[in-house]
PDB file of N, CA and C in Angstrom:
ATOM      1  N   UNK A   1       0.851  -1.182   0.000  1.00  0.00           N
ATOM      2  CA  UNK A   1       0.000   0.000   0.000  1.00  0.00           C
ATOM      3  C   UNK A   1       0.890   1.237   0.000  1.00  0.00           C
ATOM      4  N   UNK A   2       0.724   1.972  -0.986  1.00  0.00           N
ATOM      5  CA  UNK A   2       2.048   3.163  -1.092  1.00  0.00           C
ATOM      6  C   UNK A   2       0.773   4.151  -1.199  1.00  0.00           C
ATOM      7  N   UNK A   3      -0.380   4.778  -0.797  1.00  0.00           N
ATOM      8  CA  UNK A   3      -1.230   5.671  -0.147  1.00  0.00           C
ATOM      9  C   UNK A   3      -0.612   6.834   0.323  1.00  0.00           C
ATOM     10  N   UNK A   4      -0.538   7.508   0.721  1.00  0.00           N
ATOM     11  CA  UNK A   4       0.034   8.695   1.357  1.00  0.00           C
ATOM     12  C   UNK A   4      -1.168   9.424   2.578  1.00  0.00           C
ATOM     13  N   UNK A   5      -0.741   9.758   3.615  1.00  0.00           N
ATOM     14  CA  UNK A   5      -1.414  10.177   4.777  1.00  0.00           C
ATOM     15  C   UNK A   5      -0.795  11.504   5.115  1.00  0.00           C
ATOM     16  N   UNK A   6      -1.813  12.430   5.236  1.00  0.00           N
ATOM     17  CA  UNK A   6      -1.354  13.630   6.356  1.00  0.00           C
ATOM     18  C   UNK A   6      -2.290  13.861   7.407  1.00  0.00           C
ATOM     19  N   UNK A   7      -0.969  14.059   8.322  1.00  0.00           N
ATOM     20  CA  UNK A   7      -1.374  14.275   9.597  1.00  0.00           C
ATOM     21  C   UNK A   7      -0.843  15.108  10.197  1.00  0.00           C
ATOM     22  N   UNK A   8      -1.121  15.580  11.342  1.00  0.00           N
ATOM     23  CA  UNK A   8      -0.687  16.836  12.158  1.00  0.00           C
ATOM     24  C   UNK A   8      -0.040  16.523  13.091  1.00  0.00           C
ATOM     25  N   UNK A   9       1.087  16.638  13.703  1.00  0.00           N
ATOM     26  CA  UNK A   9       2.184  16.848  14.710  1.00  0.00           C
ATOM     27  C   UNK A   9       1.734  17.652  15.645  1.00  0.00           C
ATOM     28  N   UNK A  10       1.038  17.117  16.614  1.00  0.00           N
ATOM     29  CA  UNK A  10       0.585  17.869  17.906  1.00  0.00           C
ATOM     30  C   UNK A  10       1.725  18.627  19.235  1.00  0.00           C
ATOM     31  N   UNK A  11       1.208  18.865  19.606  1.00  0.00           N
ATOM     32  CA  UNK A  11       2.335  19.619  20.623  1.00  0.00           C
ATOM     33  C   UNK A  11       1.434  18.969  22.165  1.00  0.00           C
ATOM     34  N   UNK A  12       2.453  18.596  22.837  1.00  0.00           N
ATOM     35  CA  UNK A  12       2.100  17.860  24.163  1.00  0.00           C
ATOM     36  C   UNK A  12       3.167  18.350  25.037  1.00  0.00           C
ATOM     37  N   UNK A  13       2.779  18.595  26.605  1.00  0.00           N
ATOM     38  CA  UNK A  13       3.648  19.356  27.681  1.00  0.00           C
ATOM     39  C   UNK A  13       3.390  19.647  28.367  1.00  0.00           C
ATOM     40  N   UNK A  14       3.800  20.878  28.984  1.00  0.00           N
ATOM     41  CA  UNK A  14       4.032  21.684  29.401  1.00  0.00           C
ATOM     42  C   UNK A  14       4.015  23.236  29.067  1.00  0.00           C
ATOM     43  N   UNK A  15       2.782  23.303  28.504  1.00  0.00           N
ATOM     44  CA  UNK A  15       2.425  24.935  27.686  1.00  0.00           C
ATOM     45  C   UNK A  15       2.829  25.969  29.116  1.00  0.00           C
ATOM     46  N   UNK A  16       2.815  25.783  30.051  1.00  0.00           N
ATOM     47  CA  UNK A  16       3.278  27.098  30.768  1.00  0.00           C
ATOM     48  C   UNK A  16       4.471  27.738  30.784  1.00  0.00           C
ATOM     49  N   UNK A  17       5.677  26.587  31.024  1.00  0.00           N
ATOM     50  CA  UNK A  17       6.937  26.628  31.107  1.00  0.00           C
ATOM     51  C   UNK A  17       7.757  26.134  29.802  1.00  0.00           C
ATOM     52  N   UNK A  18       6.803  26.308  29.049  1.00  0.00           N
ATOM     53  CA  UNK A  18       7.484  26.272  27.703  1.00  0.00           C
ATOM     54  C   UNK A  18       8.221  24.712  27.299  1.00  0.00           C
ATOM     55  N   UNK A  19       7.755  23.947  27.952  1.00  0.00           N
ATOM     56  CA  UNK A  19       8.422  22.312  27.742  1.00  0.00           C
ATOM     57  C   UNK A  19       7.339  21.268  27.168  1.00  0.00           C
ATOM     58  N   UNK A  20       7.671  21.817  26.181  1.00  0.00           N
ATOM     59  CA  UNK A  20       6.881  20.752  25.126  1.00  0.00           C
ATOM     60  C   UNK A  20       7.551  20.318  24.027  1.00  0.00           C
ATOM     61  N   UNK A  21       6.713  18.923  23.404  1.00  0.00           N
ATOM     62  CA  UNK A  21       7.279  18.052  22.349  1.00  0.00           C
ATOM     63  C   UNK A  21       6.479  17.626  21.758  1.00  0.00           C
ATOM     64  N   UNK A  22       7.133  17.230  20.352  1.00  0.00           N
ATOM     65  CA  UNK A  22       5.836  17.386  19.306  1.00  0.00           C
ATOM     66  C   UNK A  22       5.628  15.497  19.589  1.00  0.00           C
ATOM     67  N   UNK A  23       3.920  15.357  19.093  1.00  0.00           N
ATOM     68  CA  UNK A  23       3.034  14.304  19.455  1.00  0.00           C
ATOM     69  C   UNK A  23       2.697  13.847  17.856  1.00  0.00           C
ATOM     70  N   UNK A  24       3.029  12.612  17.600  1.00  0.00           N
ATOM     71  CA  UNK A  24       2.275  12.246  16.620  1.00  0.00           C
ATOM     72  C   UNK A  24       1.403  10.892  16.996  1.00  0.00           C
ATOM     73  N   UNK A  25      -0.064  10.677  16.541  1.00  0.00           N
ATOM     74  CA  UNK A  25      -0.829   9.397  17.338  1.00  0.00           C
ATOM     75  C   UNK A  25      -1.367   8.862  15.562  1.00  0.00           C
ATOM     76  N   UNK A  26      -1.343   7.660  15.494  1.00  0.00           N
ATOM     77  CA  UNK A  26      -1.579   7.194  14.225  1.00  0.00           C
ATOM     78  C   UNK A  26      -2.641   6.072  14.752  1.00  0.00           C
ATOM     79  N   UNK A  27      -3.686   6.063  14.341  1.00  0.00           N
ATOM     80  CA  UNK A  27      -5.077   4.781  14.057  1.00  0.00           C
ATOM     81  C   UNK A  27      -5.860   4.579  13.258  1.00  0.00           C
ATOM     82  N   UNK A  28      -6.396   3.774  12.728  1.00  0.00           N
ATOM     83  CA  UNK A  28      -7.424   4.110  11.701  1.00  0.00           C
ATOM     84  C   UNK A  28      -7.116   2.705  11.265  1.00  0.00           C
ATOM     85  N   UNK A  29      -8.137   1.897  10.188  1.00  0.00           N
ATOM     86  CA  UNK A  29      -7.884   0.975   8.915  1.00  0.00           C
ATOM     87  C   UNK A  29      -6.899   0.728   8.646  1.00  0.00           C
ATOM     88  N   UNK A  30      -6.486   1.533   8.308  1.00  0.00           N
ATOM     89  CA  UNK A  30      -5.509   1.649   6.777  1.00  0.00           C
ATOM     90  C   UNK A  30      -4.158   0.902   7.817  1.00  0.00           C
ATOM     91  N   UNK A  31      -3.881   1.419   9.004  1.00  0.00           N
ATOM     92  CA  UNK A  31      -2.687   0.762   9.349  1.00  0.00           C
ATOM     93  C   UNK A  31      -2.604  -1.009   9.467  1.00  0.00           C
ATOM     94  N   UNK A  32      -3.920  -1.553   9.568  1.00  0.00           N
ATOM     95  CA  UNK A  32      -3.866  -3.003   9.333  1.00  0.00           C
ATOM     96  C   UNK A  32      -3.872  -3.250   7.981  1.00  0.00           C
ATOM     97  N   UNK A  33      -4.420  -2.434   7.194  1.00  0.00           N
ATOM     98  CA  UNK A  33      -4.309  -2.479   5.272  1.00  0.00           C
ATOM     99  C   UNK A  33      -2.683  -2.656   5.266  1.00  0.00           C
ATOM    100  N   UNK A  34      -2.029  -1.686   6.080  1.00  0.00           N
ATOM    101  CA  UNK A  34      -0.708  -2.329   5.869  1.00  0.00           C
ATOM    102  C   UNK A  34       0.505  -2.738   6.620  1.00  0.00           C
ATOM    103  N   UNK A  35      -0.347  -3.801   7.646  1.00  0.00           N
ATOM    104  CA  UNK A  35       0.498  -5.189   8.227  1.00  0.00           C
ATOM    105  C   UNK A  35       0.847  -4.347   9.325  1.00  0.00           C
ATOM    106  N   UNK A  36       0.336  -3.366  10.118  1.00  0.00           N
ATOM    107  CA  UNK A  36       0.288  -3.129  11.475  1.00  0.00           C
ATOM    108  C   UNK A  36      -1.031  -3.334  12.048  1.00  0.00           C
ATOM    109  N   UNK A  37      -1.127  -4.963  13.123  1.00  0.00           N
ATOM    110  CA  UNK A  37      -2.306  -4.976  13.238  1.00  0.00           C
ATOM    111  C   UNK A  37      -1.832  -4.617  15.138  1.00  0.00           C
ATOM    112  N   UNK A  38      -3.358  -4.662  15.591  1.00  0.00           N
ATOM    113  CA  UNK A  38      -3.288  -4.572  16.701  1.00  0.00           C
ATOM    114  C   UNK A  38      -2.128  -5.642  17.733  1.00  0.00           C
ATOM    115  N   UNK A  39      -1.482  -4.786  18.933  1.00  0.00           N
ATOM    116  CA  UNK A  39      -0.931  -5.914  19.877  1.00  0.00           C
ATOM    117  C   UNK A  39       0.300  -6.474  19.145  1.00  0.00           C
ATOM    118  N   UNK A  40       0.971  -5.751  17.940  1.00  0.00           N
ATOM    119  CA  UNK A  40       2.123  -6.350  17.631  1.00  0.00           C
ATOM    120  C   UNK A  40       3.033  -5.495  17.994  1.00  0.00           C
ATOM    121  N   UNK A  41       4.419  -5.624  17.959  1.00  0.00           N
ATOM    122  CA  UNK A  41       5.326  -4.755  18.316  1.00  0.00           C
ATOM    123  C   UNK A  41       6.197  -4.237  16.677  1.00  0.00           C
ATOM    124  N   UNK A  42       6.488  -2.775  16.869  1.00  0.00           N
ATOM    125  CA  UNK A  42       7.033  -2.166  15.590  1.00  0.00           C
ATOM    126  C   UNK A  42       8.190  -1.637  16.133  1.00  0.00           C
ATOM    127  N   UNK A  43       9.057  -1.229  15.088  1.00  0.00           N
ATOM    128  CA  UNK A  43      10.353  -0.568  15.570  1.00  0.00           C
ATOM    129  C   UNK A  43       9.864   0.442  14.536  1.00  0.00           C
ATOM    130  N   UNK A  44      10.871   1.553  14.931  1.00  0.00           N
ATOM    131  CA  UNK A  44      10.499   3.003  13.849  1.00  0.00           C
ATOM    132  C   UNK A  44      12.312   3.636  14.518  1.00  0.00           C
ATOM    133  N   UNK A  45      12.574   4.029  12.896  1.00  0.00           N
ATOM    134  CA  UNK A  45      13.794   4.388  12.224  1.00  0.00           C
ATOM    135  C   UNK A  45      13.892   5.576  12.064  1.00  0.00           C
ATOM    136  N   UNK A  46      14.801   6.274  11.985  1.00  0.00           N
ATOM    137  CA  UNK A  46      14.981   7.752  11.089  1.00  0.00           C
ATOM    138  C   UNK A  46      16.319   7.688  10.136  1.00  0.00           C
ATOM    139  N   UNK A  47      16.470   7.488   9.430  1.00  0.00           N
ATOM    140  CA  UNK A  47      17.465   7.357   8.679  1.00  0.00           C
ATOM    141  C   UNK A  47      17.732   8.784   8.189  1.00  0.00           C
ATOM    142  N   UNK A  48      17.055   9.824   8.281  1.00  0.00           N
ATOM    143  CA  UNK A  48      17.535  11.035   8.115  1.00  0.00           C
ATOM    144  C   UNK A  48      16.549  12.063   8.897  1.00  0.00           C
ATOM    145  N   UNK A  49      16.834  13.299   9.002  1.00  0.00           N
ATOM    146  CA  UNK A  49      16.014  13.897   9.672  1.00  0.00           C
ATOM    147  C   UNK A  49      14.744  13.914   9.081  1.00  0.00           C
ATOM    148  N   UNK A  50      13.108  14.054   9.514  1.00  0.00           N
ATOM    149  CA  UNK A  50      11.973  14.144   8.493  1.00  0.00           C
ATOM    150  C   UNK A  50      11.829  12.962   8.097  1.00  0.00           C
ATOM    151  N   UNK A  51      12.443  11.825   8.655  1.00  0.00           N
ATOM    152  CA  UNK A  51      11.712  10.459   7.680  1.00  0.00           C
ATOM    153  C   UNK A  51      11.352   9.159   9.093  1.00  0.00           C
ATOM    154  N   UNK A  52      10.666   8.464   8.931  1.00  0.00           N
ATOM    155  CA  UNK A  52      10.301   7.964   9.639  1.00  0.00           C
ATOM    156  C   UNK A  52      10.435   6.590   8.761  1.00  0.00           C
ATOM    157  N   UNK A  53      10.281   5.178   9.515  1.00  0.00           N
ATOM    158  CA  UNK A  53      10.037   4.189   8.623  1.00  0.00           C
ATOM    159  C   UNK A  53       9.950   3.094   9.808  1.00  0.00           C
ATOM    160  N   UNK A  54       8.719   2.797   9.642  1.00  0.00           N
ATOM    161  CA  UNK A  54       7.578   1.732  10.909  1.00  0.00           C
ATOM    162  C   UNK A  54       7.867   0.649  10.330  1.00  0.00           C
ATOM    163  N   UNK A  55       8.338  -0.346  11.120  1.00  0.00           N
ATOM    164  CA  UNK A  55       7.955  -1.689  10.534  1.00  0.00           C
ATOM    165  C   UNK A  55       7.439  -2.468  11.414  1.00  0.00           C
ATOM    166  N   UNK A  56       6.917  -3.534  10.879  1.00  0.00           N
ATOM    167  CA  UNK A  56       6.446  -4.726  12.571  1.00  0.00           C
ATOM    168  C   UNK A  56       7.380  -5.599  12.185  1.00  0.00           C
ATOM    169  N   UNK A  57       7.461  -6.143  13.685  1.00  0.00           N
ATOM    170  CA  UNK A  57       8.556  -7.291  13.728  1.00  0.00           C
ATOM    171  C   UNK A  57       8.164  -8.326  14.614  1.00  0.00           C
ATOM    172  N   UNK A  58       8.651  -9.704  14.075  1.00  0.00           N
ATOM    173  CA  UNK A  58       7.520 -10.804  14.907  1.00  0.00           C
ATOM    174  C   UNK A  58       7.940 -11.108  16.121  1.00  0.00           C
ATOM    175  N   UNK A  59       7.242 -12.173  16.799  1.00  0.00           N
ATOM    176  CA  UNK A  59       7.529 -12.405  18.346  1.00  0.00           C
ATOM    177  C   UNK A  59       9.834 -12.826  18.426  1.00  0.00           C
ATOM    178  N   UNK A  60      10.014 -13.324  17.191  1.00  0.00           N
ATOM    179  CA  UNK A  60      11.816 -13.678  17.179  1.00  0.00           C
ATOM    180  C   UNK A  60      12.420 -13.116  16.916  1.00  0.00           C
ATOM    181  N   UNK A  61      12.205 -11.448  16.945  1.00  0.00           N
ATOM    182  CA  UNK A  61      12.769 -10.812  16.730  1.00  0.00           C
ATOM    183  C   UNK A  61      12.969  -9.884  17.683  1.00  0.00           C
ATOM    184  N   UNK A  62      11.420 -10.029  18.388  1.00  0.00           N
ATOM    185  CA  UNK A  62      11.637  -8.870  20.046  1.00  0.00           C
ATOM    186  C   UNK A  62      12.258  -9.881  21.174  1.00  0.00           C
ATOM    187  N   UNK A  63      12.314 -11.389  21.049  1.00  0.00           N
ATOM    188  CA  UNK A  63      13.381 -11.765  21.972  1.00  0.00           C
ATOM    189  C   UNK A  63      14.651 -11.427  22.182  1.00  0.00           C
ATOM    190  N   UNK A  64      15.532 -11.167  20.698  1.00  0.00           N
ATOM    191  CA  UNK A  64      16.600 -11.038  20.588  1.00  0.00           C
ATOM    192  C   UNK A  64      17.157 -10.068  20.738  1.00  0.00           C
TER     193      UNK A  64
END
């Protein structure tokens, strides 16, 4: 599924004292459309600044 999604980067904190960090929350369909289903475990990458890259990984891979 090569789809494209936008979404908004929330801000979560500490709005008084100025200590906040940006929030991103992802749900919907589409993430089991592509092989993130519920209750599995994912790793997420940045290989450069601005990029993200989710993958799931099975139960032999979070032992190790």
């Amino acid at each position: 599924m090569s789809e494209k999604r936008v979404l908004k980067v929330c801000e979560t904190g500490d709005f008084y004292r100025h200590h906040t960090k940006p929030q991103l929350r992802l749900e919907g369909n589409w993430l089991a459309a592509c092989g993130i289903a519920p209750n599995i475990h994912v790793t997420i990458e940045s290989p450069k600044p601005g990029v993200l890259i989710i993958s799931a990984i099975t139960e032999e891979r979070i032992c190790k």
